[in-house]
C-alpha atoms as a PDB file:
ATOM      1  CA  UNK A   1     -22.565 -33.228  73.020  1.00  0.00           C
ATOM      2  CA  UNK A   2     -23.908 -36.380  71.873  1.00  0.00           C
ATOM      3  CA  UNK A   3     -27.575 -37.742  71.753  1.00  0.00           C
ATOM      4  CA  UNK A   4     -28.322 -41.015  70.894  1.00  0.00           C
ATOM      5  CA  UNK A   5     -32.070 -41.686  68.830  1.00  0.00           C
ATOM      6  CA  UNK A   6     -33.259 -45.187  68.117  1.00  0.00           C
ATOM      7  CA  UNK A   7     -35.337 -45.185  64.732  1.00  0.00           C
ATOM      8  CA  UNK A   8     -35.796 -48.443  64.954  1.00  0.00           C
ATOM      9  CA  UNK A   9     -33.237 -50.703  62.364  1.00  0.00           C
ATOM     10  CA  UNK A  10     -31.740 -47.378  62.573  1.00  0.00           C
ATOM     11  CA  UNK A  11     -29.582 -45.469  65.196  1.00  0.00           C
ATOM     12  CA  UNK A  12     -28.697 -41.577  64.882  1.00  0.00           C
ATOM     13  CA  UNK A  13     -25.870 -40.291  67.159  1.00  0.00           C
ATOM     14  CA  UNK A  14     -26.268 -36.257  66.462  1.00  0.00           C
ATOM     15  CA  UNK A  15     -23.118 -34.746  67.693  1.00  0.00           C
ATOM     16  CA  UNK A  16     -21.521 -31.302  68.422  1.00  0.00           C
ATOM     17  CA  UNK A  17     -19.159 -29.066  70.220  1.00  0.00           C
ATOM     18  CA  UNK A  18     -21.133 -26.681  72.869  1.00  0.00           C
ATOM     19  CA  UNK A  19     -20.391 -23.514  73.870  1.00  0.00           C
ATOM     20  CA  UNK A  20     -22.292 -21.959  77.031  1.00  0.00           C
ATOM     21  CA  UNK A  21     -23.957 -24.925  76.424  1.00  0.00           C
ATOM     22  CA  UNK A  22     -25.129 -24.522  72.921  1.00  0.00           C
ATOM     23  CA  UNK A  23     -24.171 -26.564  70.211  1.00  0.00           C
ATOM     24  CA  UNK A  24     -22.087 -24.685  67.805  1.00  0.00           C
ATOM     25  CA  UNK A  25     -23.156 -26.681  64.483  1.00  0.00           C
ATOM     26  CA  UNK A  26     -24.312 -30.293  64.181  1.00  0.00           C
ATOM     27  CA  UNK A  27     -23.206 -33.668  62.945  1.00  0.00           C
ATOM     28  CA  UNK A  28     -25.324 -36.486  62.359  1.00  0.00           C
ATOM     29  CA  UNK A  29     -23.799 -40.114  61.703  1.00  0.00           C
ATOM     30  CA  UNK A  30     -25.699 -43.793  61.584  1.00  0.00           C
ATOM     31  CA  UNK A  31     -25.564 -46.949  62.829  1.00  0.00           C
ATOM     32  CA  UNK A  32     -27.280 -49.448  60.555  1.00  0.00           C
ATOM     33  CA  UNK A  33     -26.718 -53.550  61.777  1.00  0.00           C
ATOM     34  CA  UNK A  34     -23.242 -53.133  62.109  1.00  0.00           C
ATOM     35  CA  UNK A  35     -22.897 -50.346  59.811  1.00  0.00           C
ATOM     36  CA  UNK A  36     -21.783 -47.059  60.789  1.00  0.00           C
ATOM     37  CA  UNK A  37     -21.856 -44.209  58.275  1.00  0.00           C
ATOM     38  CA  UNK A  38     -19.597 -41.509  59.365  1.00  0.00           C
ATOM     39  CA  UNK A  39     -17.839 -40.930  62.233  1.00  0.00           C
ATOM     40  CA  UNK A  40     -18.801 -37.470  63.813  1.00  0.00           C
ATOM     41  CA  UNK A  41     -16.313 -34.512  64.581  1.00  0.00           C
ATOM     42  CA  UNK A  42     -13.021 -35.237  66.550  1.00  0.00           C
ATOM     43  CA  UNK A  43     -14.084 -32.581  69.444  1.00  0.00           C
ATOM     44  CA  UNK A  44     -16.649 -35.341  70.380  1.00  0.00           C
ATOM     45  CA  UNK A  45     -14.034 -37.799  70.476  1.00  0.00           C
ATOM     46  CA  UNK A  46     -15.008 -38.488  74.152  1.00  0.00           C
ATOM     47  CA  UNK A  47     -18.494 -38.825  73.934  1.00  0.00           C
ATOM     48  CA  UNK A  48     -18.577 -40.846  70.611  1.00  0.00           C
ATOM     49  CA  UNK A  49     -15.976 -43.413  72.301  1.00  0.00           C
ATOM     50  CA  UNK A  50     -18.133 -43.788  75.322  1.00  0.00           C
ATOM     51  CA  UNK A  51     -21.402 -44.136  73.360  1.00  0.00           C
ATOM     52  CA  UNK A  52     -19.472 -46.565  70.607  1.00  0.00           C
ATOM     53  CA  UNK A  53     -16.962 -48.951  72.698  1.00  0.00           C
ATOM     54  CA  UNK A  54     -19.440 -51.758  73.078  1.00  0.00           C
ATOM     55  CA  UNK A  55     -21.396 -51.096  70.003  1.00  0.00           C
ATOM     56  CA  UNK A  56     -21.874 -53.701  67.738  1.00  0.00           C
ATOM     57  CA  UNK A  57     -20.309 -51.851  64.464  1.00  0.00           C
ATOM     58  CA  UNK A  58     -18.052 -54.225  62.732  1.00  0.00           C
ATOM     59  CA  UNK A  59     -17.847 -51.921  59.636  1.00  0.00           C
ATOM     60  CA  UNK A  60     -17.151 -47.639  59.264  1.00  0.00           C
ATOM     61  CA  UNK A  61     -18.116 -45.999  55.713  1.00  0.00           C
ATOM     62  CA  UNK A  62     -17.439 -42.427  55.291  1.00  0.00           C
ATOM     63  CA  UNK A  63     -19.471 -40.441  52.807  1.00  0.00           C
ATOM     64  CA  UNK A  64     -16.839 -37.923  52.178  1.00  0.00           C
ATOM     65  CA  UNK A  65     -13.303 -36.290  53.461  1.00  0.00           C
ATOM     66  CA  UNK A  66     -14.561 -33.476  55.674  1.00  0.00           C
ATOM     67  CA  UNK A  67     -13.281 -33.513  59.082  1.00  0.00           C
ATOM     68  CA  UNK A  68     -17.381 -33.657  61.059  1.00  0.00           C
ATOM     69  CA  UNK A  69     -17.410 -37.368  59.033  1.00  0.00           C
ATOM     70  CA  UNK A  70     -14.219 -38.581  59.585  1.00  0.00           C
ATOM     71  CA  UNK A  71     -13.217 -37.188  62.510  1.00  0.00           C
ATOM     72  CA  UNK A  72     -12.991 -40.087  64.500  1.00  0.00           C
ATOM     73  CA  UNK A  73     -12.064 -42.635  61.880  1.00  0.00           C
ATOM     74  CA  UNK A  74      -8.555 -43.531  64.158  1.00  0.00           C
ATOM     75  CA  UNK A  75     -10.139 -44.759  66.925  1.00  0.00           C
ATOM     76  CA  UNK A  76     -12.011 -46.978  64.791  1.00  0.00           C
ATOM     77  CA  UNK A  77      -9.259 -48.425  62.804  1.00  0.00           C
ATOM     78  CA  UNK A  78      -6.538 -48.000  65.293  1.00  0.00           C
ATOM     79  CA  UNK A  79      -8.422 -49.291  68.635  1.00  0.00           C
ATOM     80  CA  UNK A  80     -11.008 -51.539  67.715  1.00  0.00           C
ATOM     81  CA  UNK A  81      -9.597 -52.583  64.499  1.00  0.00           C
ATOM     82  CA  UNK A  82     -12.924 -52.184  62.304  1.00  0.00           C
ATOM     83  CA  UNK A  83     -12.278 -51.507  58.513  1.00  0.00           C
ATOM     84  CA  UNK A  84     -13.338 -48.443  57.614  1.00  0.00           C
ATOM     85  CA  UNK A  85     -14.237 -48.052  53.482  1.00  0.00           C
ATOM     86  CA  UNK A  86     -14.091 -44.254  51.666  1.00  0.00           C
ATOM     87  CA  UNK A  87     -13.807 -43.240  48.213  1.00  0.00           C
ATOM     88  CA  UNK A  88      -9.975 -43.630  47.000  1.00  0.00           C
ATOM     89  CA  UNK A  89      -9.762 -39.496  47.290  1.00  0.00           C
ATOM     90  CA  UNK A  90     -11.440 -39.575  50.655  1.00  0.00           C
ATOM     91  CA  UNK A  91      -8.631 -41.924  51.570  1.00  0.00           C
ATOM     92  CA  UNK A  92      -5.699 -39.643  50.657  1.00  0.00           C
ATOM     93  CA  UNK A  93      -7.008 -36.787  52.813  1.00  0.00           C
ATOM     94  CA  UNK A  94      -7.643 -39.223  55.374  1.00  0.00           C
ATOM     95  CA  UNK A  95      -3.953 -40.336  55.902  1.00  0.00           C
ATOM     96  CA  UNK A  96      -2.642 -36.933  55.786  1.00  0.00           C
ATOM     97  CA  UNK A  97      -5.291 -34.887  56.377  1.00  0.00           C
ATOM     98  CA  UNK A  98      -4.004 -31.259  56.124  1.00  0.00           C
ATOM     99  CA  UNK A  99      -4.663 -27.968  58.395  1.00  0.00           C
ATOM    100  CA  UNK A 100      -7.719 -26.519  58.013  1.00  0.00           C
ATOM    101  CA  UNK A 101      -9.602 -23.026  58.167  1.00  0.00           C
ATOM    102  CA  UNK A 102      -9.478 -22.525  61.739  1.00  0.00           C
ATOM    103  CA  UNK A 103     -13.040 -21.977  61.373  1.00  0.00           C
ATOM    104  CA  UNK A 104     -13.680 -25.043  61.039  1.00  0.00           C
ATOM    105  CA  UNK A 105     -10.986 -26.016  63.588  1.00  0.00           C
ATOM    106  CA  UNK A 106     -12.791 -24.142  66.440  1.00  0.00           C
ATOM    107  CA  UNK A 107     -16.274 -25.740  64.956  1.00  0.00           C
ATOM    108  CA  UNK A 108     -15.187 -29.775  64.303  1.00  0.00           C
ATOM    109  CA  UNK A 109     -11.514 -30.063  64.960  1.00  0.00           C
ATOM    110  CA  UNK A 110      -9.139 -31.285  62.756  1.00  0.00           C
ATOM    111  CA  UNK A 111      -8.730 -35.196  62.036  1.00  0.00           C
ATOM    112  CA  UNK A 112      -6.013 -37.593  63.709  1.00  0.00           C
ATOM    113  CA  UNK A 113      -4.211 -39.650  60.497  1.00  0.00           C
ATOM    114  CA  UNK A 114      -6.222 -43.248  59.390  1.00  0.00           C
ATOM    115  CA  UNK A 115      -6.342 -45.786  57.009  1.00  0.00           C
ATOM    116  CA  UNK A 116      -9.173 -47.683  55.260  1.00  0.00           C
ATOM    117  CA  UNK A 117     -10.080 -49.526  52.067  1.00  0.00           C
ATOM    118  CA  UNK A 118     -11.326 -47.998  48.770  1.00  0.00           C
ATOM    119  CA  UNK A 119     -15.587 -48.628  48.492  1.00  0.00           C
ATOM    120  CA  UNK A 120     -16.705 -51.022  46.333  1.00  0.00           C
ATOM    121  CA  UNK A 121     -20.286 -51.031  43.882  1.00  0.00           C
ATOM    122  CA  UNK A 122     -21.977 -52.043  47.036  1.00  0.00           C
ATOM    123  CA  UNK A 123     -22.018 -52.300  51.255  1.00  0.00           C
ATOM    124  CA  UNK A 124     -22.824 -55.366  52.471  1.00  0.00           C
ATOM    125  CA  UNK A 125     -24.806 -55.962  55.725  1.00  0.00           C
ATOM    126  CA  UNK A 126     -26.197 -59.035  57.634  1.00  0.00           C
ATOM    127  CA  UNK A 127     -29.629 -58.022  56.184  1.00  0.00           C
ATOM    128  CA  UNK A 128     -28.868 -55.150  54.121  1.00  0.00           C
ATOM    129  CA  UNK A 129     -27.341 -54.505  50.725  1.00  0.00           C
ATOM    130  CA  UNK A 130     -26.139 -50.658  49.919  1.00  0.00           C
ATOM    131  CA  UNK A 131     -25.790 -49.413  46.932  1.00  0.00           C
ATOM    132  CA  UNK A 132     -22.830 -46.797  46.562  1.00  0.00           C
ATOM    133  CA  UNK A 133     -23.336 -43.651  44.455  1.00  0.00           C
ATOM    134  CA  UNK A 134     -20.943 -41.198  43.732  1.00  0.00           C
ATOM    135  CA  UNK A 135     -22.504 -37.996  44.730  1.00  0.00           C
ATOM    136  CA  UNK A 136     -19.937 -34.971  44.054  1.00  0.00           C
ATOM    137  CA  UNK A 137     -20.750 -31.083  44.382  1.00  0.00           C
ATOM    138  CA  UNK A 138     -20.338 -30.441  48.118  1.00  0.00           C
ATOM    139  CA  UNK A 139     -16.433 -32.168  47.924  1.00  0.00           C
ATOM    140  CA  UNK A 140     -15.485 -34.095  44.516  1.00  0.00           C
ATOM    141  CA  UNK A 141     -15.276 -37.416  46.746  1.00  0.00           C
ATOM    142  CA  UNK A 142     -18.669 -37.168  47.972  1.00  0.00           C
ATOM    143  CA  UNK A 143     -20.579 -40.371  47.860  1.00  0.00           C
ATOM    144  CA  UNK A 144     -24.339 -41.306  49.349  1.00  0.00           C
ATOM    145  CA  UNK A 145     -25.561 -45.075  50.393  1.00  0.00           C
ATOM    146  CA  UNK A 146     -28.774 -46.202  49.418  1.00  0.00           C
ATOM    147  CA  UNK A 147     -30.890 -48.975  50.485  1.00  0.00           C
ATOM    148  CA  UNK A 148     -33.233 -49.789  47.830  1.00  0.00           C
ATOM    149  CA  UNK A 149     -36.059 -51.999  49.874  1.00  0.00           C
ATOM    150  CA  UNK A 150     -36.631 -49.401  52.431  1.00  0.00           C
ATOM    151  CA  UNK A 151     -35.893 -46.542  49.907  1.00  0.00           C
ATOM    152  CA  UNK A 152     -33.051 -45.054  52.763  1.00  0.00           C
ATOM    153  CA  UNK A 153     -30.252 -42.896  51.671  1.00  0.00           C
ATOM    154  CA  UNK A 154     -27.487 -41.410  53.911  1.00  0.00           C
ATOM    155  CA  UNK A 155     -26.547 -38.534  51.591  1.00  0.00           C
ATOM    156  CA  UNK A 156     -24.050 -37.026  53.898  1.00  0.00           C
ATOM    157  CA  UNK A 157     -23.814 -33.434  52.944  1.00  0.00           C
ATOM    158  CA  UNK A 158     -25.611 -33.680  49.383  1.00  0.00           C
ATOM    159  CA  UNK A 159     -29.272 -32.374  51.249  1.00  0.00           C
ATOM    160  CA  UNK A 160     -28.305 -29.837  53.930  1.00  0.00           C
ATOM    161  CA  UNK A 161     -31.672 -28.266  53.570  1.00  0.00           C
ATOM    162  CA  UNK A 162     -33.597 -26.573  50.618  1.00  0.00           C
ATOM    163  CA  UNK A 163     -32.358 -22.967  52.048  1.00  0.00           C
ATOM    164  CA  UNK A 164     -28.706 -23.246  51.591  1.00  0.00           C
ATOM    165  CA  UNK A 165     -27.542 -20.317  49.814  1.00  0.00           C
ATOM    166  CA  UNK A 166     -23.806 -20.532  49.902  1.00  0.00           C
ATOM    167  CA  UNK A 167     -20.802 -22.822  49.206  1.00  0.00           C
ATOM    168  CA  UNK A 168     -17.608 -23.390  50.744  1.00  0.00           C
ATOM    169  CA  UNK A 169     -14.410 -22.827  48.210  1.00  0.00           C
ATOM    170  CA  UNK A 170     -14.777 -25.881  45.486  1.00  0.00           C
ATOM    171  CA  UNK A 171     -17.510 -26.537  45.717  1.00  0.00           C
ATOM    172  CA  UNK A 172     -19.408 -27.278  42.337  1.00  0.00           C
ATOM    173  CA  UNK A 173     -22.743 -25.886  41.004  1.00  0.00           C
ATOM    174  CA  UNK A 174     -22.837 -28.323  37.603  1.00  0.00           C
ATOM    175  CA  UNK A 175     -21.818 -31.314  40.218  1.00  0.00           C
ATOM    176  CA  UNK A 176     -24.175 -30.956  42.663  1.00  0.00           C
ATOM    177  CA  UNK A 177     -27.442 -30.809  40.552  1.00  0.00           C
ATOM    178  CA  UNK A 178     -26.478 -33.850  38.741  1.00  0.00           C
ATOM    179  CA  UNK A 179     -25.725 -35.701  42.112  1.00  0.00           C
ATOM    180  CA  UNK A 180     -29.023 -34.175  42.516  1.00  0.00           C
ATOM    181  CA  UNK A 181     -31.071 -35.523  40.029  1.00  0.00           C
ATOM    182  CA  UNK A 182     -29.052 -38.862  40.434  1.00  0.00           C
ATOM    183  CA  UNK A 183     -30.687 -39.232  43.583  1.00  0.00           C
ATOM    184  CA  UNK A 184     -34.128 -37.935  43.080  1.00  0.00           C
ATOM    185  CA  UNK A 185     -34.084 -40.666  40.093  1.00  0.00           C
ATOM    186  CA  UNK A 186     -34.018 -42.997  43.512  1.00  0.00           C
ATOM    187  CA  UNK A 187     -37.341 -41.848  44.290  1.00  0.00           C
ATOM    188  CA  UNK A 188     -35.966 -42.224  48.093  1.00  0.00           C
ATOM    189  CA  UNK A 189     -38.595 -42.284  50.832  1.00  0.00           C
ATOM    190  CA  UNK A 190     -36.048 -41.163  54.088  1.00  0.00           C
ATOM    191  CA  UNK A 191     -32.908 -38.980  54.131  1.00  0.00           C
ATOM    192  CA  UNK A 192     -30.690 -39.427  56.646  1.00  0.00           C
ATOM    193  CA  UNK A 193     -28.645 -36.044  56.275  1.00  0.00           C
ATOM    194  CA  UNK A 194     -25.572 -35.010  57.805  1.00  0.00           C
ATOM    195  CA  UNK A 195     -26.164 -31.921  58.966  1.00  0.00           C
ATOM    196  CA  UNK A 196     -30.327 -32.205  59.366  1.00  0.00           C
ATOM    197  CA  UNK A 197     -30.238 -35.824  60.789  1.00  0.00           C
ATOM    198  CA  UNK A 198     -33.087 -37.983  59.682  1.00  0.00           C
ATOM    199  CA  UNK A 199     -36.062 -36.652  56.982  1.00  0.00           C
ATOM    200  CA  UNK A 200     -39.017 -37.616  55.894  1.00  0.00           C
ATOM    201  CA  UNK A 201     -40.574 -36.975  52.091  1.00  0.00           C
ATOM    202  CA  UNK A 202     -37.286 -37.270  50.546  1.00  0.00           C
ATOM    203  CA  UNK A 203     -37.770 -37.394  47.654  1.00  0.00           C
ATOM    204  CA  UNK A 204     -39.750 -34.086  47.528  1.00  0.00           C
ATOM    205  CA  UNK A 205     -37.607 -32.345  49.800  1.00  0.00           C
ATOM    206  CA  UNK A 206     -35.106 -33.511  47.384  1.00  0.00           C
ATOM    207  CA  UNK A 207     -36.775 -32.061  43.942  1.00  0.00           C
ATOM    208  CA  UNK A 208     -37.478 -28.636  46.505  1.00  0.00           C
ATOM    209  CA  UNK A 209     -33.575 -28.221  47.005  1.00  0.00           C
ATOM    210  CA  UNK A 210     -33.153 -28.609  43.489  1.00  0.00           C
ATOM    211  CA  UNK A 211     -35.700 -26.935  42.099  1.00  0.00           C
ATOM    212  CA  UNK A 212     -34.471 -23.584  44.211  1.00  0.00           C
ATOM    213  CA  UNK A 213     -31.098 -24.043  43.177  1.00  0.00           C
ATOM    214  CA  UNK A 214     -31.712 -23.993  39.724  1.00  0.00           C
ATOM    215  CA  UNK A 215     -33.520 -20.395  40.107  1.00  0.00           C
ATOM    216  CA  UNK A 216     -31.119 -18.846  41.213  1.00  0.00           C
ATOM    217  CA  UNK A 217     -28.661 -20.016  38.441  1.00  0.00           C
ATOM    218  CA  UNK A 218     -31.241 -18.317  36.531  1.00  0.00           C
ATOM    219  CA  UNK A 219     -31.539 -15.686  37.897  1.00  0.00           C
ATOM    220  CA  UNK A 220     -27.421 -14.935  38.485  1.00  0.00           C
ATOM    221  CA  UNK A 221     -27.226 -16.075  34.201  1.00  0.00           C
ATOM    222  CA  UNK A 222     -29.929 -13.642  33.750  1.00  0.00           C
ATOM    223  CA  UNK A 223     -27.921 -10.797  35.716  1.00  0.00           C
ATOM    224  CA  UNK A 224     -24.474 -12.077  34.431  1.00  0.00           C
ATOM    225  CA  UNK A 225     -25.720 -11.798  30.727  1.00  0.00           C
ATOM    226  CA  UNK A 226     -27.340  -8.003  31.447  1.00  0.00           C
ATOM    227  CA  UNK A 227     -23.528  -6.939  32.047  1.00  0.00           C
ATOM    228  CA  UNK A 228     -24.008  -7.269  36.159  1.00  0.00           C
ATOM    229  CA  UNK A 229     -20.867  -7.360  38.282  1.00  0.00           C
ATOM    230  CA  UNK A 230     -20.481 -10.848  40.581  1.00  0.00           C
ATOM    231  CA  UNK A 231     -20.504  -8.711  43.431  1.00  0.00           C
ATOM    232  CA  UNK A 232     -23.850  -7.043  43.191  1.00  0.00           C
ATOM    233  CA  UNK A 233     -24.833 -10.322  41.583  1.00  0.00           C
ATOM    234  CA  UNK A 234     -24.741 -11.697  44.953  1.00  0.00           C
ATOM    235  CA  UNK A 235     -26.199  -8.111  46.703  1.00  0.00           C
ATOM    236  CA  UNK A 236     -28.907  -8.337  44.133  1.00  0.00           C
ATOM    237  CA  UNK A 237     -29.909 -12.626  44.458  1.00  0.00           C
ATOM    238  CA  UNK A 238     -29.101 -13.048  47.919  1.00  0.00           C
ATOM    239  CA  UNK A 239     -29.057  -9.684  50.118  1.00  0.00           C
ATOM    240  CA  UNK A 240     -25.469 -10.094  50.059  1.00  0.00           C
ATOM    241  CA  UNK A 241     -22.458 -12.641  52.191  1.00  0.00           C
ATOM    242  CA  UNK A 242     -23.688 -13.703  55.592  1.00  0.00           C
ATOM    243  CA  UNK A 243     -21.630 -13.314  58.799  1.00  0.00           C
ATOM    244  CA  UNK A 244     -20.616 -16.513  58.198  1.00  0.00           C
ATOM    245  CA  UNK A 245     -18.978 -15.349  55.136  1.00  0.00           C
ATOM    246  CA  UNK A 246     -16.394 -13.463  57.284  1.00  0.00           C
ATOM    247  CA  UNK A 247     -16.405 -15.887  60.581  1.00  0.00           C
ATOM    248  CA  UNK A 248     -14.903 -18.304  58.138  1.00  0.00           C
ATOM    249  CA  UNK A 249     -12.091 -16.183  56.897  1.00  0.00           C
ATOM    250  CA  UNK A 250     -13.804 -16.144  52.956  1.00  0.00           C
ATOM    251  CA  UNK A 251     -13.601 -19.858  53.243  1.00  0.00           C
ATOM    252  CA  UNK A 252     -17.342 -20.439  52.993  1.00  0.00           C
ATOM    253  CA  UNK A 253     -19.991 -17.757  50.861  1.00  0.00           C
ATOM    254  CA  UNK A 254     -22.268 -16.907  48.948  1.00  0.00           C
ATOM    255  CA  UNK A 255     -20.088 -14.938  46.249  1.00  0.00           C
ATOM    256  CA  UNK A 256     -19.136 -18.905  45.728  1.00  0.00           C
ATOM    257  CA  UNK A 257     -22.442 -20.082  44.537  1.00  0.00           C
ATOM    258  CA  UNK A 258     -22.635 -16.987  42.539  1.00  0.00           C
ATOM    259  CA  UNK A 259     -19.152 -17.975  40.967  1.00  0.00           C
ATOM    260  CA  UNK A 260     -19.942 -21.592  40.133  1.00  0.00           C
ATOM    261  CA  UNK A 261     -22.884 -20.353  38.636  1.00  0.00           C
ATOM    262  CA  UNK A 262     -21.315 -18.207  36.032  1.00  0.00           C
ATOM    263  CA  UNK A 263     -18.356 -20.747  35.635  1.00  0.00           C
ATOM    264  CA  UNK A 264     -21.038 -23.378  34.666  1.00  0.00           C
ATOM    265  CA  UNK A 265     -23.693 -21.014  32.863  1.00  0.00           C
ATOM    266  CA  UNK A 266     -24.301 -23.470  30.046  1.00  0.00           C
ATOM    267  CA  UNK A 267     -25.856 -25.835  32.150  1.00  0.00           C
ATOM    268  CA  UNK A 268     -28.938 -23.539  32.891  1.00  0.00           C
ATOM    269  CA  UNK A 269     -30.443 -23.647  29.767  1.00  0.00           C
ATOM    270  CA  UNK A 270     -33.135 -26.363  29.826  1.00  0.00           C
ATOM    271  CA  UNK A 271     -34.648 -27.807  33.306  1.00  0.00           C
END
């Protein structure tokens, strides 16, 4: 699946694999005067190819190494020869990318092999200037583009909604809020999220996501300091894992965020 929205200066492509005609979990990537951010899952290889060949994209940057952004970063670089720029970890993954969760497999696919060129301070358009901010807590690579006129920023996988209550395995607590308030200190006016596609009030859904976050980390320091196990930590915050949880063979939960939590406890002493 692939669906195409014109915003304008701005182009969404929101992708994902169906089944029974359902998507099974989305993708969002942008096309910005030339400039496409992300690349979508490879199990939409097809439809981003047919939607792409004759677009006018004459540069690819990649927020981050997970397989739903760069998943079609070869036939960029390898077919229609456009440079693609990634953080220098990003690029690693992306020339050997290795197995993953099968999960995430079924979900995305996994990547073919590509090269690119390390990101610079800035990405340059015809009529646009980017800034580049490094953005860990969802991956340590992690990195969001903001345009400062029009107060955009592609965040990738920083936003993801203000409900998230669970991490995948490495992902960082202490990270993300300061990517966080990095942001918010942006006072952007429109996300353009990987997962949730375009969003207005950014900067407010922004300080919401935050703000939540950093009540539960007081609520699992409270628990963690009263001599409560991380298991009924997370029974006791969150109602326990999701299905997800065990769909993704322990790869993703919310025993995680608990975990990060605790690991990073000293951070959750003033707001």
């Amino acid at each position: 699946m692939l669906i195409k929205t014109d915003y304008g200066e701005i182009v969404e492509f929101k992708t994902s694999r169906t089944a029974f005609g359902r998507p099974l979990f989305l993708a969002h990537f942008f096309l910005l005067d030339g400039l496409l951010i992300d690349t979508g899952p490879a199990h939409t290889a097809i439809e981003v190819k047919q939607a792409l060949i004759n677009a006018p994209v004459n540069q690819v940057a990649i927020t981050h190494q997970h397989e739903d952004h760069t998943g079609n970063c070869s036939f960029f670089e390898q077919e229609l020869k456009i440079p693609i720029y990634a953080h220098p970890d990003t690029l690693i993954i992306m020339k050997s990318p290795p197995p993953v969760p099968i999960y995430r497999h079924v979900i995305w696919g996994s990547q073919p092999p590509a090269n690119g060129l390390p990101l610079s301070s800035k990405l340059v358009t015809e009529k646009y200037t980017l800034d580049v901010i490094h953005t860990p807590g969802h991956s340590i690579d992690h990195v969001s583009f903001f345009e400062p006129v029009n107060r955009w920023l592609f965040c990738g996988d920083l936003f993801l909604g203000e409900k998230l209550t669970g991490f995948m395995v490495g992902e960082n607590i202490a990270d993300h809020l300061q990517s966080l308030k990095k942001v918010i200190a942006l006072k952007p006016k429109v996300l353009f999220c990987g997962l949730k596609g375009r969003i207005e009030n950014a900067t407010e859904r922004l300080i919401s996501k935050y703000e939540q976050w950093w009540n539960i980390g007081l609520k699992v320091k409270e628990l963690y300091k009263a001599g409560i196990s991380r298991n009924n930590i997370t029974k006791i915050v969150f109602g326990g894992e999701l299905f997800f949880h065990y769909i993704s063979q322990s790869n993703w939960g919310r025993c995680y965020m608990v975990d990060t939590i605790i690991d990073n406890l000293s951070i959750f002493n003033n707001h």
